[in-house]
Protein backbone atom coordinates (compact mmCIF):
# COMPACT_ATOMS: atom_id res chain seq x y z
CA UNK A 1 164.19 -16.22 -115.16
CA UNK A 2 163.29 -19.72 -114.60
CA UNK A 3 162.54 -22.60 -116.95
CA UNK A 4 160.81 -25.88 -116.40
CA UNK A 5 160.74 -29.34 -118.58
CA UNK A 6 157.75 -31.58 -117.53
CA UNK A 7 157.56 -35.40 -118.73
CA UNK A 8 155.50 -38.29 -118.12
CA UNK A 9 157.27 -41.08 -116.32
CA UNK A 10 154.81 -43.05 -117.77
CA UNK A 11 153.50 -45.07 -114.87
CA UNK A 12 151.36 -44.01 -111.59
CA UNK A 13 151.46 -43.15 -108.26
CA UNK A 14 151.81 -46.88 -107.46
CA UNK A 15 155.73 -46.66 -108.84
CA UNK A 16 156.36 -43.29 -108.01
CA UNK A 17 154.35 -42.47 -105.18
CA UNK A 18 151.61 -39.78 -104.65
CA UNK A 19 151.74 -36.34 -106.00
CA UNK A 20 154.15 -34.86 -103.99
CA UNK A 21 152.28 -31.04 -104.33
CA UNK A 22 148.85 -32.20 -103.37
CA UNK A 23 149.53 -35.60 -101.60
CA UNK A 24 146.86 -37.76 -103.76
CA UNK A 25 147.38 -40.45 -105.92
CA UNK A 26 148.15 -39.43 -109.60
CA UNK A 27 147.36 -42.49 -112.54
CA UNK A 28 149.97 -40.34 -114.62
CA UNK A 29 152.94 -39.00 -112.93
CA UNK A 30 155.23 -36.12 -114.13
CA UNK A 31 158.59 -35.25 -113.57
CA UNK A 32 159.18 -31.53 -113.40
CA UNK A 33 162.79 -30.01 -113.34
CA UNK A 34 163.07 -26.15 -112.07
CA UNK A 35 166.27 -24.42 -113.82
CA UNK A 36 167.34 -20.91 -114.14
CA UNK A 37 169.31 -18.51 -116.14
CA UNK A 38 172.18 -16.79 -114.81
CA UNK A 39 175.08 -14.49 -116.28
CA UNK A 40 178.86 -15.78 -115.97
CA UNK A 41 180.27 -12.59 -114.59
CA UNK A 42 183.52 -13.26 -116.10
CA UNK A 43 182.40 -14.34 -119.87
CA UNK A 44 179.03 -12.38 -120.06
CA UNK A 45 177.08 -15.36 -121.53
CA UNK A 46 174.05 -16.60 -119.81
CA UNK A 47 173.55 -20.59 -118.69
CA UNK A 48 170.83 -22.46 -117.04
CA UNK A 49 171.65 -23.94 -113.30
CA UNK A 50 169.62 -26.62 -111.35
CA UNK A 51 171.66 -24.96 -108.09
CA UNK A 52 169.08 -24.10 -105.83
CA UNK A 53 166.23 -25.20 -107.95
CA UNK A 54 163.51 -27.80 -107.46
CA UNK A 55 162.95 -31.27 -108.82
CA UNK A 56 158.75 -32.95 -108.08
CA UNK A 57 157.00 -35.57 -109.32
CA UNK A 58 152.83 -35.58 -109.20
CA UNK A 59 150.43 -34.74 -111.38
CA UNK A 60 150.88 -32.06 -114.29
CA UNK A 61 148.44 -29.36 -113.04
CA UNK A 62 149.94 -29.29 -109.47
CA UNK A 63 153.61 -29.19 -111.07
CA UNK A 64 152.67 -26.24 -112.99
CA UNK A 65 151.00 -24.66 -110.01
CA UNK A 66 154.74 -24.08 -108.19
CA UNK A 67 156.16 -22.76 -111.24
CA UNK A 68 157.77 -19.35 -110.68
């Protein structure tokens, strides 16, 4: 199961660069960080990882297009 927190960096494509999903320039850019759930074999509890998860910036609707 994967999670995602999206936030505006609160500035453009001018600091940040263009969207990197779509390539075009983005007046608001977001910051979206991919993490999922996994099971500690030896405890049982469950965590969230980043390993082997994404990290984009570009504009909201294109970050949510990649979720999984």
């Amino acid at each position: 199961m994967y999670k995602y927190s999206i936030t505006s960096t609160n500035a453009s494509s001018v600091k940040y660069g263009n969207c990197e999903i779509c390539g075009k320039h983005a007046t608001e850019v977001f910051h979206q960080v991919e993490g999922r759930s996994y099971q500690n074999p030896y405890e049982g509890t469950i965590h969230v990882t980043g390993n082997g998860c994404t990290n984009y910036f570009g504009h909201k609707e294109c970050l949510e297009s990649v979720q999984r």
